[in-house]
Protein backbone atom coordinates (compact mmCIF):
# COMPACT_ATOMS: atom_id res chain seq x y z
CA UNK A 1 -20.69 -10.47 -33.51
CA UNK A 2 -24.32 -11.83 -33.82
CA UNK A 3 -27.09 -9.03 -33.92
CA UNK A 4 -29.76 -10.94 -32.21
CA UNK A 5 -28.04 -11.19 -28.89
CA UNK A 6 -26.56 -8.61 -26.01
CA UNK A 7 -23.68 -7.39 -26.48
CA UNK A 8 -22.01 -7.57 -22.26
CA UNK A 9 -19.94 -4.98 -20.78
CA UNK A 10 -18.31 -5.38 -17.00
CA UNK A 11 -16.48 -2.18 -15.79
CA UNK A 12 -14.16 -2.65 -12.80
CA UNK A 13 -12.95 0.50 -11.02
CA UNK A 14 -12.53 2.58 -7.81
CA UNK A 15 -13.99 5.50 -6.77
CA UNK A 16 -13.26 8.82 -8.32
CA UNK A 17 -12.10 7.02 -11.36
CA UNK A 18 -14.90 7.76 -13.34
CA UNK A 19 -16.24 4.17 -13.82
CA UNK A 20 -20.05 5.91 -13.95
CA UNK A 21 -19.23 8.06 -15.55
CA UNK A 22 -17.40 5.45 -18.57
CA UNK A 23 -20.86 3.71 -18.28
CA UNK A 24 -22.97 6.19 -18.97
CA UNK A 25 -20.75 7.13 -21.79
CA UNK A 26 -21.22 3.58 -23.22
CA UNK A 27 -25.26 3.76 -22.41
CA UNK A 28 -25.57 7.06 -24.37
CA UNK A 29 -23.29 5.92 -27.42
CA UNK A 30 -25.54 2.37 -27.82
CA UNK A 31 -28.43 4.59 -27.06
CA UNK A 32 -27.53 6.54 -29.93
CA UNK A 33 -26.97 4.24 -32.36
CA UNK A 34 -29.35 2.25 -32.65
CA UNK A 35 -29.32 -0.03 -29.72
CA UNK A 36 -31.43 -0.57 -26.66
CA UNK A 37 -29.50 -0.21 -23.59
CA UNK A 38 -29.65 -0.53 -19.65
CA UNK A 39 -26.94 -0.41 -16.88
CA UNK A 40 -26.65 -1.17 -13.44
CA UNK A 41 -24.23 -1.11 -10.10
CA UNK A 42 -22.92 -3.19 -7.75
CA UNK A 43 -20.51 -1.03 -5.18
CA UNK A 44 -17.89 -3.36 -2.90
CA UNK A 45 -17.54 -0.89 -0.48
CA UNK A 46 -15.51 -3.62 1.84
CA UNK A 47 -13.39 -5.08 -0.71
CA UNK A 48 -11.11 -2.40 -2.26
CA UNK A 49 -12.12 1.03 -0.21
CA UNK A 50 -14.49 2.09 -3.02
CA UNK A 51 -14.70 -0.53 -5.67
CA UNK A 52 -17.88 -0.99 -7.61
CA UNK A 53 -19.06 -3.56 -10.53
CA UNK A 54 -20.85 -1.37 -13.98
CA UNK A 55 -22.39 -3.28 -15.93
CA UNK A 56 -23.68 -2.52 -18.99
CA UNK A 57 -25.64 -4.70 -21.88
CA UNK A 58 -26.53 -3.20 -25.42
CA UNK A 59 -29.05 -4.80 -27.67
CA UNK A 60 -29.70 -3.63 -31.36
CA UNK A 61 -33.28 -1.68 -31.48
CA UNK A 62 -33.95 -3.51 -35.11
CA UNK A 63 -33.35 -6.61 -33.87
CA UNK A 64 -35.95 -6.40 -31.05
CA UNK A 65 -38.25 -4.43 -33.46
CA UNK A 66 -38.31 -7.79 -35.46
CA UNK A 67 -39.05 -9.83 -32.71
CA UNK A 68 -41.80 -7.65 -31.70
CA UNK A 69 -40.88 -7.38 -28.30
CA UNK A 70 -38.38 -5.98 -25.62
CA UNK A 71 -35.51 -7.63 -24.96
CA UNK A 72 -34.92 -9.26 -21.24
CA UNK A 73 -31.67 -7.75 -19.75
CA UNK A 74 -29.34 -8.77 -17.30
CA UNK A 75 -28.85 -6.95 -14.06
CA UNK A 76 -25.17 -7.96 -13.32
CA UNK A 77 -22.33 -10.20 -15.40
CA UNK A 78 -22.07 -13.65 -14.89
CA UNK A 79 -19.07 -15.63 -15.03
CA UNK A 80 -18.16 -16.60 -18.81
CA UNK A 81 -20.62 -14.86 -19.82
CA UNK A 82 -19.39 -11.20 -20.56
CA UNK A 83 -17.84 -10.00 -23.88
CA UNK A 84 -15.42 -6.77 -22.65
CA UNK A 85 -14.11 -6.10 -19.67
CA UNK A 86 -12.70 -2.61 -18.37
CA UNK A 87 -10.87 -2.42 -15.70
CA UNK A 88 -9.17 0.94 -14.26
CA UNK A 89 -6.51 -1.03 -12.30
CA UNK A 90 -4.32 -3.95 -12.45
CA UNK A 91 -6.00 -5.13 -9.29
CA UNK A 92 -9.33 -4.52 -11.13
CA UNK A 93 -8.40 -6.65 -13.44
CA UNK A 94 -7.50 -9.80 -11.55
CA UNK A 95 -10.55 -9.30 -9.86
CA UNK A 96 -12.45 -9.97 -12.75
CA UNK A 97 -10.36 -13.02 -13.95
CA UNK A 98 -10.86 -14.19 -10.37
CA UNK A 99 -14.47 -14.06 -10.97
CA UNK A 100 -14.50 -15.02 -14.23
CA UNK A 101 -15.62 -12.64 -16.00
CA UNK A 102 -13.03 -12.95 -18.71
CA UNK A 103 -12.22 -15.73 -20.81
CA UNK A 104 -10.20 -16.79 -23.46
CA UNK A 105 -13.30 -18.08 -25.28
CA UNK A 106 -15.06 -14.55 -25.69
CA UNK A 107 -13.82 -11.68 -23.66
CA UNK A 108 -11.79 -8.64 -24.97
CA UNK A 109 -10.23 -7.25 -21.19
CA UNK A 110 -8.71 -3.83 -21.66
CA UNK A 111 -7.24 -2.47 -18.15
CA UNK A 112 -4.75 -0.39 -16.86
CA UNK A 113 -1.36 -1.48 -15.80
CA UNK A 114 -0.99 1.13 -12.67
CA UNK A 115 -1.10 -0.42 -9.15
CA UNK A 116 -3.47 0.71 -6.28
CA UNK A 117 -2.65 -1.85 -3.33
CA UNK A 118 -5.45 -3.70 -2.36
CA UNK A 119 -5.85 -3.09 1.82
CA UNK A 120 -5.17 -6.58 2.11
CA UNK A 121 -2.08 -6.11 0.42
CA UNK A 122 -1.40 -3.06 2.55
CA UNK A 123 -1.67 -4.60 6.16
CA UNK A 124 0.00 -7.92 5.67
CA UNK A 125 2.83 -8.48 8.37
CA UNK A 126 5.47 -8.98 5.85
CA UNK A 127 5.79 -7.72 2.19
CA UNK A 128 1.79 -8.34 0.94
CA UNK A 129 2.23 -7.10 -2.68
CA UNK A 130 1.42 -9.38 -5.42
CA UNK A 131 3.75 -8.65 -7.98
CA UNK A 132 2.81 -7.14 -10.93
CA UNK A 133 4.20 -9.66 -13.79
CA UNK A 134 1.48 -12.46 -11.95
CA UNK A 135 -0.90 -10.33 -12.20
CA UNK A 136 -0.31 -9.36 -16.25
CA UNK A 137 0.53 -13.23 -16.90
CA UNK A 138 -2.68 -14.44 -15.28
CA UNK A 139 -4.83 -11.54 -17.48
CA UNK A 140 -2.93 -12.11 -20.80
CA UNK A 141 -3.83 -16.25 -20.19
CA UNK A 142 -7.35 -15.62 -19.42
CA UNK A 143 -8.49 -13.15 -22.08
CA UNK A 144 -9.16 -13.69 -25.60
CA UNK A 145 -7.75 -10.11 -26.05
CA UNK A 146 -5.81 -8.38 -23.76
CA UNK A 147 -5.07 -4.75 -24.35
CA UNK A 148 -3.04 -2.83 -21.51
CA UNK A 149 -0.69 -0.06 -20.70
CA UNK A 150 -0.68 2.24 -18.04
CA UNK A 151 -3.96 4.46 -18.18
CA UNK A 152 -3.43 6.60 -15.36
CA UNK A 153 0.15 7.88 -16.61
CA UNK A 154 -1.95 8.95 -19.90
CA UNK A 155 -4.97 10.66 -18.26
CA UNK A 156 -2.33 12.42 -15.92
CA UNK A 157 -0.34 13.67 -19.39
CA UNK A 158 -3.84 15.04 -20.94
CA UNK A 159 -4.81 16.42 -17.61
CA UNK A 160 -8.18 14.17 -17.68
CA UNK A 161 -9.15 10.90 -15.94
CA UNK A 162 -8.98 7.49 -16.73
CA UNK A 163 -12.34 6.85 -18.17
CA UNK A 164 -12.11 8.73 -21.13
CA UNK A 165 -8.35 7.02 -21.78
CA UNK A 166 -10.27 3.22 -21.08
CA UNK A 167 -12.98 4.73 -23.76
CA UNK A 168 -10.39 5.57 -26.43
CA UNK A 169 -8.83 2.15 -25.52
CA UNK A 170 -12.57 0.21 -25.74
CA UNK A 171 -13.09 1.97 -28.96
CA UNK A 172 -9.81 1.06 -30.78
CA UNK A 173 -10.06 -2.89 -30.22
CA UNK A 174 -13.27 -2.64 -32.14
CA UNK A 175 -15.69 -4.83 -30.15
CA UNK A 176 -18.31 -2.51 -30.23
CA UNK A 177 -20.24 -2.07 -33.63
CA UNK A 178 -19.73 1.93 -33.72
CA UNK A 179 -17.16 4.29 -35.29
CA UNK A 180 -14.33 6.64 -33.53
CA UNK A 181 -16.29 8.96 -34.53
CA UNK A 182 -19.55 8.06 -32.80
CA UNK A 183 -17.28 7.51 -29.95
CA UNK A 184 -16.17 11.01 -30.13
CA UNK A 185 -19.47 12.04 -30.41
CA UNK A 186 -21.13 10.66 -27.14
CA UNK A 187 -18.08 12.57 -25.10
CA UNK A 188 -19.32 15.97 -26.54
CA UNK A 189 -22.74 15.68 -26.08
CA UNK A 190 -21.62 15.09 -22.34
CA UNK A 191 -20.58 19.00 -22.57
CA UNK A 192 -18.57 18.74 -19.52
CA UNK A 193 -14.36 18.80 -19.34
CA UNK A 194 -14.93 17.81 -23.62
CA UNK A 195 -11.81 18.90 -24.41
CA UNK A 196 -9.73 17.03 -21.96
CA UNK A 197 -11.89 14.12 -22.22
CA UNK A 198 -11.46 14.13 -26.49
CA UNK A 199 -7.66 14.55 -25.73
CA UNK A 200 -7.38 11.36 -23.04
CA UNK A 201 -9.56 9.57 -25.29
CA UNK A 202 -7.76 9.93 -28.47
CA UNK A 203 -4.25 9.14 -26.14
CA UNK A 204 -5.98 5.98 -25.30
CA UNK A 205 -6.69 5.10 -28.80
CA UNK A 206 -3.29 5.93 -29.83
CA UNK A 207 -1.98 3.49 -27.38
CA UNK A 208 -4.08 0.48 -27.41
CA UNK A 209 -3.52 0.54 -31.38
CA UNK A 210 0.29 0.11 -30.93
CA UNK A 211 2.00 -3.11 -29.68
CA UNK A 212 1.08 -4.49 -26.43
CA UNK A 213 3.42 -2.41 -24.35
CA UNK A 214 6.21 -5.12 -21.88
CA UNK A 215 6.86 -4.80 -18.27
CA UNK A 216 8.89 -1.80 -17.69
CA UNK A 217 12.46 -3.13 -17.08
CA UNK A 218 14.33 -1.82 -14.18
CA UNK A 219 16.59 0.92 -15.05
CA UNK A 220 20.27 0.51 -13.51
CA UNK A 221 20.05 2.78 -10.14
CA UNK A 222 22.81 5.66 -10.62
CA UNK A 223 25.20 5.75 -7.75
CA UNK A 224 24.21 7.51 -5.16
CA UNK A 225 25.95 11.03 -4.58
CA UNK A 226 27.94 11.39 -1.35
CA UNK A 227 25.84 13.55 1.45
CA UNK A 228 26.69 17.06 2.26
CA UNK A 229 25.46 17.60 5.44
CA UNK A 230 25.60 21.56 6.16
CA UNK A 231 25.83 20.38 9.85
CA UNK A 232 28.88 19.82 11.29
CA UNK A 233 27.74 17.41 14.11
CA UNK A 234 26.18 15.09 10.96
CA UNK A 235 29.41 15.33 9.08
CA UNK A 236 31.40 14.23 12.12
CA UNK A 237 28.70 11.04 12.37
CA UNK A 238 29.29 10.37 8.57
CA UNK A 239 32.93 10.43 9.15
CA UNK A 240 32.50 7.80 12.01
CA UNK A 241 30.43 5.76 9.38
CA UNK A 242 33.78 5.70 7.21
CA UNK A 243 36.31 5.29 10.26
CA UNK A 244 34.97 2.32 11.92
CA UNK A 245 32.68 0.16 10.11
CA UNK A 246 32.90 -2.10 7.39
CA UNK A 247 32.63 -0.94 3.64
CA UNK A 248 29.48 -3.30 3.55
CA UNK A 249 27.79 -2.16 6.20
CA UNK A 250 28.56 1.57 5.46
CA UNK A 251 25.88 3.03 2.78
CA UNK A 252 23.16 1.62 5.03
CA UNK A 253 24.28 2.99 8.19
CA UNK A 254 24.49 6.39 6.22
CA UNK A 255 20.50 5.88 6.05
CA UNK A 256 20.74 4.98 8.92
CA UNK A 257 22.03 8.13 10.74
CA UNK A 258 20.25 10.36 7.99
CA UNK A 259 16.76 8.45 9.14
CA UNK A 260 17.68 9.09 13.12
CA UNK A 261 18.74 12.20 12.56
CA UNK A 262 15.18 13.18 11.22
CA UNK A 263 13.46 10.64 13.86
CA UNK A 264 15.10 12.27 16.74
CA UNK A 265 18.28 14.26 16.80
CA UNK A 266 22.19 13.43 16.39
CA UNK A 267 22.92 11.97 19.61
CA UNK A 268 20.27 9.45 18.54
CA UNK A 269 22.01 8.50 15.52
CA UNK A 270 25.42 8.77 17.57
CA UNK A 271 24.15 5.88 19.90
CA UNK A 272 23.21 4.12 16.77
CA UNK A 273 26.55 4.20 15.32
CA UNK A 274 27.82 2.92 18.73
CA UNK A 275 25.54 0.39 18.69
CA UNK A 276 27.00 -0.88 15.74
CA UNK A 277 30.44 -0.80 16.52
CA UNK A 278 29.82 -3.10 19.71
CA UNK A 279 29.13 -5.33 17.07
CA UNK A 280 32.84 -6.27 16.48
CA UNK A 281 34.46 -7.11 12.94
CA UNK A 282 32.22 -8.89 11.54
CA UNK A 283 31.44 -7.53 8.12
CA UNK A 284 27.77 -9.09 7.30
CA UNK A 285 26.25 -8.94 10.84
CA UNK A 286 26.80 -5.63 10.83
CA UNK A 287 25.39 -4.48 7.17
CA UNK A 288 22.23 -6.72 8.46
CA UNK A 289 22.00 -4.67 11.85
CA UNK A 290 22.52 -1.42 10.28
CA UNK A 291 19.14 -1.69 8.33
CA UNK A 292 17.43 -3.54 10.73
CA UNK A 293 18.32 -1.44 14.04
CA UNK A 294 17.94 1.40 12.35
CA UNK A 295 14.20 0.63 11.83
CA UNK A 296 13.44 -0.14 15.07
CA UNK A 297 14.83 2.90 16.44
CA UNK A 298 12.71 5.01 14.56
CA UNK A 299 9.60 2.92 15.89
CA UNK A 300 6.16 4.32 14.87
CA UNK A 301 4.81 6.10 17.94
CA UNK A 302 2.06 8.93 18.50
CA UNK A 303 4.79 11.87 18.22
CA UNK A 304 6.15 10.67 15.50
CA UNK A 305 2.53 10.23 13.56
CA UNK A 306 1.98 13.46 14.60
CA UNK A 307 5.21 14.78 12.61
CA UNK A 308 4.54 13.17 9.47
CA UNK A 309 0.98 14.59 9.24
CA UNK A 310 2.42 17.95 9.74
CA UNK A 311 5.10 18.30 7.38
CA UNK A 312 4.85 20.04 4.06
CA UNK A 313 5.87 17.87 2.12
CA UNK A 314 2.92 15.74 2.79
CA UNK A 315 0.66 18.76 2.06
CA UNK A 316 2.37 19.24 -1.05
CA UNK A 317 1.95 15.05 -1.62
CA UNK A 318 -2.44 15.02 -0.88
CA UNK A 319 -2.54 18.51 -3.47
CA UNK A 320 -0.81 16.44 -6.31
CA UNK A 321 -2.82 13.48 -5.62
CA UNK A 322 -5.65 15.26 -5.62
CA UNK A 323 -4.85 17.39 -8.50
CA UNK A 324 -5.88 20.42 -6.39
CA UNK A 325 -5.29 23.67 -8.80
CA UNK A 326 -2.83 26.69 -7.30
CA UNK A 327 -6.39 28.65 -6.40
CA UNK A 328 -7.99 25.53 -4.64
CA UNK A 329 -8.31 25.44 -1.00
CA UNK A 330 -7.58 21.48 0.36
CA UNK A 331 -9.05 20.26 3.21
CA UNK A 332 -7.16 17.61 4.98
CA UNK A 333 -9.19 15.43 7.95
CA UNK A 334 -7.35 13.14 9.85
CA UNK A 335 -9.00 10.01 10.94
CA UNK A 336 -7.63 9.12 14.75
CA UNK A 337 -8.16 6.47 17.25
CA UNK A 338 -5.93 6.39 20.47
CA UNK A 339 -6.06 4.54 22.77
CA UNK A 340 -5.21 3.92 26.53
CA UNK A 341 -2.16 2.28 25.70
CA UNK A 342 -0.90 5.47 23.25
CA UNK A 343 -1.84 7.84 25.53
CA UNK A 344 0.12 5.98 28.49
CA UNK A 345 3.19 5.37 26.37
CA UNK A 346 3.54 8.97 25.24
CA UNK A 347 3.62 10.34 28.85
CA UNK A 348 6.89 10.77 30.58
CA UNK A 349 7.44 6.57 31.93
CA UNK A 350 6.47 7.04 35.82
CA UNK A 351 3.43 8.91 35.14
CA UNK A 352 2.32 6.54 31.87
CA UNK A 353 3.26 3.58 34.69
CA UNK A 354 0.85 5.33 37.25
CA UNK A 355 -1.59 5.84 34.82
CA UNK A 356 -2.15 2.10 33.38
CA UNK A 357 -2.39 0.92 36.51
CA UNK A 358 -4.67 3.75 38.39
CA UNK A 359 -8.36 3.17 39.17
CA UNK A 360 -10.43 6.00 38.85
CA UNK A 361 -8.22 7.98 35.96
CA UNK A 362 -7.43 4.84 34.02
CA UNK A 363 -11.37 4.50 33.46
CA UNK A 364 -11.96 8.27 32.95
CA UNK A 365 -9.43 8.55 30.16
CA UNK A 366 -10.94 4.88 28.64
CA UNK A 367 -13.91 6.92 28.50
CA UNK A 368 -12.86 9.39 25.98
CA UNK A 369 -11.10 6.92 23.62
CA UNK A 370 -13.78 4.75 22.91
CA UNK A 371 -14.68 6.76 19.77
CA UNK A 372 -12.11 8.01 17.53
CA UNK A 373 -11.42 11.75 16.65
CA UNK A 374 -11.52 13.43 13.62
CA UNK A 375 -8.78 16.47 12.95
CA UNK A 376 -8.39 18.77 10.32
CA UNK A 377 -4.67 19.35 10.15
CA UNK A 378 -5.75 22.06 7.42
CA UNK A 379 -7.17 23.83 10.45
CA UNK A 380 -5.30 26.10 12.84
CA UNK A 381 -6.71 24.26 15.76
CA UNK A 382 -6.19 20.90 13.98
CA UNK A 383 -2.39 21.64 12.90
CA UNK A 384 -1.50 23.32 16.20
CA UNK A 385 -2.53 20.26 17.84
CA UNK A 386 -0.44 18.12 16.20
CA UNK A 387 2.44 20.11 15.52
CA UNK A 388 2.03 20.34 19.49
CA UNK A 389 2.85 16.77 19.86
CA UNK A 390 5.69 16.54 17.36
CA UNK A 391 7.21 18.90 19.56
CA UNK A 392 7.26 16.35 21.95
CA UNK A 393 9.78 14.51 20.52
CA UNK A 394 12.56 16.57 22.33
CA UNK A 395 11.49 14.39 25.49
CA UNK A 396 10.97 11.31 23.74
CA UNK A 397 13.62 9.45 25.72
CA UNK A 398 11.52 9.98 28.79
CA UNK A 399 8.80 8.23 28.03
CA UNK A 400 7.64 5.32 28.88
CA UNK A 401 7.31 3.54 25.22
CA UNK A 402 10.99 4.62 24.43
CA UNK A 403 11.92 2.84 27.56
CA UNK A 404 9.45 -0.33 26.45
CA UNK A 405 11.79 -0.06 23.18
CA UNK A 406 14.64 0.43 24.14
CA UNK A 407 15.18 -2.23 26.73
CA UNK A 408 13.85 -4.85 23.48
CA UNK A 409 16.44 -3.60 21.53
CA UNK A 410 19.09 -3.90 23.83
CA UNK A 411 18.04 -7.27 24.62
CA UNK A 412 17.92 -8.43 20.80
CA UNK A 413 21.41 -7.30 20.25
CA UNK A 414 22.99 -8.79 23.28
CA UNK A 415 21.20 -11.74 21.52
CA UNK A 416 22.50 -11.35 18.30
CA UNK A 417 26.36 -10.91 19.78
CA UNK A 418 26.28 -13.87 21.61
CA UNK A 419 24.70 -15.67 19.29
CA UNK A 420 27.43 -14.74 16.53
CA UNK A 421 30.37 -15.96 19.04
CA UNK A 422 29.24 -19.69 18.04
CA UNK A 423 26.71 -19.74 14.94
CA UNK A 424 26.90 -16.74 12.47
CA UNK A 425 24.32 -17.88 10.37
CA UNK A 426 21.65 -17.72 13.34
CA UNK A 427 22.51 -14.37 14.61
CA UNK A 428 22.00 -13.37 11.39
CA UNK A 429 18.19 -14.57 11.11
CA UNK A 430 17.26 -13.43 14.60
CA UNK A 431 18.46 -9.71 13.35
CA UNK A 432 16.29 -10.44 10.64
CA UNK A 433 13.12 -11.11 13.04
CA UNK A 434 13.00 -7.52 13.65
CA UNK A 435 10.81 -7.20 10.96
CA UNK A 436 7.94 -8.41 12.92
CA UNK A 437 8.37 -5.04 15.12
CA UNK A 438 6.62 -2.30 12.85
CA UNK A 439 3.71 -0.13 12.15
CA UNK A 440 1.41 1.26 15.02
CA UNK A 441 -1.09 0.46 17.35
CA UNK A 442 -3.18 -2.75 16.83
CA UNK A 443 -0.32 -4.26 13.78
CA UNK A 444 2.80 -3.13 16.12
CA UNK A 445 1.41 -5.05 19.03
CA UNK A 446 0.92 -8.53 17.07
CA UNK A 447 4.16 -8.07 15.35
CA UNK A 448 5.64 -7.59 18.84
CA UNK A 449 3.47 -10.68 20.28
CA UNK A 450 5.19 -12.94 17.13
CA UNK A 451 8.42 -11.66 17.64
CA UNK A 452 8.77 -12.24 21.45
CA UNK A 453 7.59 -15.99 20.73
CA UNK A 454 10.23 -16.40 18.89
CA UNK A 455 12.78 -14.91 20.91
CA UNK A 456 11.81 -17.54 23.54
CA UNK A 457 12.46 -20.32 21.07
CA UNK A 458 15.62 -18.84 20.29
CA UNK A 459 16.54 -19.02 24.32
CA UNK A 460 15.26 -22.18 24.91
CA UNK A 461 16.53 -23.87 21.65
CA UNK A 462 20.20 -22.87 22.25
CA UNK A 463 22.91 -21.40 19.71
CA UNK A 464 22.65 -25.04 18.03
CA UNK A 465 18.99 -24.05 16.40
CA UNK A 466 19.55 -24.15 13.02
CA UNK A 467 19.04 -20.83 10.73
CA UNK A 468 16.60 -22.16 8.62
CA UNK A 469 14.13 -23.13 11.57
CA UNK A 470 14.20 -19.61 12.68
CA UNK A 471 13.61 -18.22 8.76
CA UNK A 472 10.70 -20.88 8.51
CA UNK A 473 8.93 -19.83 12.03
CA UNK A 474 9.61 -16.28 10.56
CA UNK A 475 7.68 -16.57 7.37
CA UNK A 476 5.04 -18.69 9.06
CA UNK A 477 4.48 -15.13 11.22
CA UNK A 478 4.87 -12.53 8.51
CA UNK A 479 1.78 -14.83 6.92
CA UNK A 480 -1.29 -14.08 8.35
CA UNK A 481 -2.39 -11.16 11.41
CA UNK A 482 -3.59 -14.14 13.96
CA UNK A 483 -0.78 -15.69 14.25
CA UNK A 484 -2.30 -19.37 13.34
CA UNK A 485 0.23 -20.57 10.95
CA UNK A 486 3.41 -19.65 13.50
CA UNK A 487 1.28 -22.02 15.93
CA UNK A 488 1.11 -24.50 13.28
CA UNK A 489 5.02 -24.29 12.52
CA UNK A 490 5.52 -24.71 16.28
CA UNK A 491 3.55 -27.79 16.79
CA UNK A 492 5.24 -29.06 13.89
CA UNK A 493 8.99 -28.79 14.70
CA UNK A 494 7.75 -29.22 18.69
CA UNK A 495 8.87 -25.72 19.91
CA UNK A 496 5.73 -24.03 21.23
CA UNK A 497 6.99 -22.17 24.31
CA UNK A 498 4.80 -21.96 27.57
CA UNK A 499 2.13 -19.82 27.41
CA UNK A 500 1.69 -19.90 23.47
């Protein structure tokens, strides 16, 4: 590495990973030793809930001494123009070989190989992920040097974070001119969490010294062991599982009933199973219903929000995340947004009915949702109020969005049976369309808008529309939020139904 020119760091990572902190630890150890340093901060607030650009350049103090002057540094990386990149996150990563920060010519990229979904990834209408052996392929192509492993598995082990495990990491591929021990040195003169931080660090070391590490392969799942329901109304509904439906079909409709059970109560799950059985002999459409109908009968709505933010187990989930010690106090706020349409759908159905269309009360209760609300479910008040509305769940079936649902999903699987008198393979993608109905609020109601489009072409098309025109028009709506590209598959096989 010449001495008469910077030496360019770019740090990728998401708050409360300890990315300033990881530059300031770089800063002090050039600082140091011998080198003039600066750094500087560019937070993407928007992009990734939290993710900010460090950037850091070092410059050796002799070199500018024989010049006779300070050197000029740069406030922010520039593509191909950066020689290590540290990323906290797989997603991090790609990010910077998006921008181009690393390439094959120059850059050393050390990141982490743990996921943290990217929002886009997280409110797609179908399964947004991008897989994690594109991402690794696309970093190990454009770096010189590509040293990765899972970071946040060792800072979790050495009960640290994972900036001191990407410092260990930086300071074992030897791109910067200083010594482990120098290394070391900068974390104790920090003089906070040393000890931890020395034992992440040398972890970090350890592992980007051995072999790059390959994609975890899937372990073989073990058989799942046979429920033992201690209730004898579930045990009779598991029995009915193994009576009268098909051996295919039956270790998904045991989710199923276990899932409805939880969502609602047995009789739930018993008109489940019924459901099913309507269905007739007919091994495959019924394995495809049981998944699908069982996840539209546990639809998302306000009650059942309202359970899942109460239960313990989701306590017990924020105080690991948050690494919350046995004498810490957590405090949990809820972010909340209701609106008209909630509120009417969780009232029993003639008064939601009233309500939507009233004057006078419609307008008063728009009022008071225009802002959102903010509840601590770590609060008595907070909890009590919505433990409250789980309770409401006992009258679920009176209300006017389990009447909304429930007359869909009767309608889809009248659908689907006569459908699968004449053309199997169709029946078996419209049960498949179902998985445009999910989530809540704002993503349930264009999921619903997509898939009662395509329920019309299914009517007007006729049991002779072939399978792979439903799968296509599908895909085309599980693609993007506005629906464009299910207009554009449409136009293009001439089925856009009035109104679209």
């Amino acid at each position: 590495m010449r001495s008469d020119v910077p030496i360019k760091i770019a740090i990728l990572a998401m708050g409360g990973e300890g990315g300033g902190v990881l530059a300031d630890w770089i800063v002090d150890l050039g600082e140091a030793n011998g080198h003039i340093a600066q750094t500087t901060s560019v937070p993407g607030v928007a992009q990734r809930t939290g993710a900010t650009i460090y950037y850091v350049e070092l410059f050796p103090r002799a070199a500018a001494q024989a010049r006779g002057a300070r050197p000029i540094l740069a406030l922010m990386p520039l593509p191909g123009d950066v020689d290590v990149v540290l990323a906290s996150e797989l997603m991090e990563a790609a990010r910077a070989v998006q921008r181009g920060l690393v390439t094959p010519e120059r850059t050393t990229l050390v990141a982490s190989t743990h996921r943290v979904y990217a929002i886009a990834e997280k409110i797609a209408m179908g399964d947004g992920r991008v897989a994690d052996d594109e991402l690794l392929a696309h970093a190990e192509q454009a770096a010189q040097r590509c040293v990765r492993f899972d970071m946040a598995q060792v800072a979790e082990q050495t009960g640290s974070v994972i900036s001191a495990v990407l410092f260990g990491a930086l300071a074992a591929t030897g791109s910067l001119p200083f010594s482990r021990a120098q290394f070391e040195a900068t974390i104790e003169r920090g003089g906070v969490g040393v000890k931890a931080s020395l034992r992440a660090f040398g972890a970090g070391f350890d592992r980007a010294l051995a072999k790059a590490e390959a994609p975890a392969a899937e372990a073989p799942a073990a058989p799942a062991a046979a429920p033992q329901p201690r209730s004898p109304i579930v045990a009779s509904l598991l029995q009915r599982v193994q009576a009268t439906l098909p051996d295919s079909a039956r270790a998904l409709a045991v989710e199923g009933v276990r899932r409805l059970v939880d969502y609602q109560d047995p009789a739930y799950a018993a008109l489940y199973l019924e459901r099913l059985e309507r269905l007739g002999p007919q091994p495959e459409l019924v394995a495809e219903c049981a998944r699908h109908l069982a996840l539209w009968m546990s639809y998302e709505d306000t009650i059942r929000v309202a359970d899942l933010k109460t239960r313990d187990l989701r306590f017990d989930r924020v105080r690991q995340e948050v690494r919350a010690a046995e004498d810490q106090l957590v405090w949990v706020d809820e972010f909340m947004h209701p609106g008209l349409q909630e509120i009417c759908e969780t009232l029993p159905a003639p008064l939601g009915r009233w309500l939507a269309a009233s004057g006078a009360p419609r307008r008063l209760v728009e009022r008071f949702t225009q802002r959102g609300r903010r509840i601590d479910t770590t609060s008595i008040r907070g909890f009590v109020l919505l433990y409250g509305l789980a309770g409401l769940r006992r009258w679920r079936r009176g209300t006017l969005r389990y009447q909304h649902e429930d007359t869909q999903i009767q309608a889809w699987l009248q659908r689907v049976a006569d459908v699968a008198r004449s053309n199997l393979p169709l029946a078996l993608e419209i049960v498949r369309c179902q998985r445009l109905v999910k989530g809540y609020s704002d993503t349930h109601a264009r999921g619903r808008r997509n898939f009662e489009t395509l329920m019309q072409v299914v009517d007007r098309a006729g049991h002779g529309l072939a399978p792979a025109t439903v799968r296509e028009l599908r895909d085309a709506a599980l693609a993007d939020e506005n629906g464009q590209q299910l207009h554009n598959a449409l136009v293009r096989h001439a089925l856009v139904p009035q109104g679209v």
